[in-house]
Protein backbone atom coordinates (compact mmCIF):
# COMPACT_ATOMS: atom_id res chain seq x y z
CA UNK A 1 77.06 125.13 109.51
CA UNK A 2 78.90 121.93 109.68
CA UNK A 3 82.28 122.11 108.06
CA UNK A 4 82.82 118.12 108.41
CA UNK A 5 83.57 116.61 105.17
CA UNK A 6 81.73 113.23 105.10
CA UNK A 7 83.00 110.68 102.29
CA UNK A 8 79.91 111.24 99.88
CA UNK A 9 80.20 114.85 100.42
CA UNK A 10 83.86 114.21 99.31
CA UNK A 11 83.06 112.17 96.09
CA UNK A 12 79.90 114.30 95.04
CA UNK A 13 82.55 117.42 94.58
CA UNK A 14 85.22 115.33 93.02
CA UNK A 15 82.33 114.46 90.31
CA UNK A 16 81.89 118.23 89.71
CA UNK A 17 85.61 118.73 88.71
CA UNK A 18 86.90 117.97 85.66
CA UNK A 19 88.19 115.16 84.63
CA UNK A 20 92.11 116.31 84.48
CA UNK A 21 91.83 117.83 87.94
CA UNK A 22 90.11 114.53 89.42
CA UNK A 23 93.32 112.74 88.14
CA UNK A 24 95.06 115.22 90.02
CA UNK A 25 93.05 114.67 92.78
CA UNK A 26 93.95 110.93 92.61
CA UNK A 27 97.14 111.18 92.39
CA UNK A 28 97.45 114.05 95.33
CA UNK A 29 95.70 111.51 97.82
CA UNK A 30 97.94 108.76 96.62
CA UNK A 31 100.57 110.44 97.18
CA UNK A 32 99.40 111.76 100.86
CA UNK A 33 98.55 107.87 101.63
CA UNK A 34 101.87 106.93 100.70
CA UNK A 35 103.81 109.43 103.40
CA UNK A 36 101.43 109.13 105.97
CA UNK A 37 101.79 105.51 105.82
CA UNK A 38 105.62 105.76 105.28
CA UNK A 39 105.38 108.01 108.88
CA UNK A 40 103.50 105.46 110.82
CA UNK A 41 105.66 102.66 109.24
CA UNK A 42 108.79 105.20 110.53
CA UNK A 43 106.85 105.43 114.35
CA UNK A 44 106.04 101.22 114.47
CA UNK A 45 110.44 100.48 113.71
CA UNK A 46 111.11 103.73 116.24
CA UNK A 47 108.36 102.41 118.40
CA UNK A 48 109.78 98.21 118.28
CA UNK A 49 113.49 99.62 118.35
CA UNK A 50 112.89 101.05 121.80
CA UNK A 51 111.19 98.10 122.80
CA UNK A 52 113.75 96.25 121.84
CA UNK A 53 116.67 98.52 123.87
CA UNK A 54 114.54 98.24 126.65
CA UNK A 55 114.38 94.52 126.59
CA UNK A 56 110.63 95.07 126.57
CA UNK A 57 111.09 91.94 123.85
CA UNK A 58 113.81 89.44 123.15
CA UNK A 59 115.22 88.09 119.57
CA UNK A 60 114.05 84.99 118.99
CA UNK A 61 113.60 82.38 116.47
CA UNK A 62 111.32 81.69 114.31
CA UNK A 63 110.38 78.36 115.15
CA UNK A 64 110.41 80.11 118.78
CA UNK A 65 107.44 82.39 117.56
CA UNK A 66 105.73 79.70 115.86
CA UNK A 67 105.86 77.60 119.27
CA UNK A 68 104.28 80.86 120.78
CA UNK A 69 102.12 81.21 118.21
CA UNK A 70 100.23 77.87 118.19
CA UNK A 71 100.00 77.44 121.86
């Protein structure tokens, strides 16, 4: 038996709950989207801060990185 919850799999037993617990449901996933993105949000500035201490990149200005960008 395949325990691999597929996304229709996922909606078709959301429909058989009831309404107050789907809104729960909702909510719950909402919720878990907002902290995992928050963590990889957290990893990119850890990730770009060490880049940065490592001189890995340089400040620059904007219209440097607009030079960069359209060449």
């Amino acid at each position: 038996m395949d325990n691999t919850a597929t996304f229709s799999n996922a909606l078709e037993l959301a429909d058989h709950l009831p309404i107050e617990d789907q809104e729960m449901l909702i909510d719950v996933l909402k919720h878990r989207l907002a902290e995992r993105r928050r963590k990889m949000l957290v990893s990119d500035v850890e990730n770009s801060r060490r880049d940065f201490e490592n001189d890995v990149c340089l400040p620059a200005s904007v219209d440097d990185l607009m030079k960069e960008v359209l060449s």
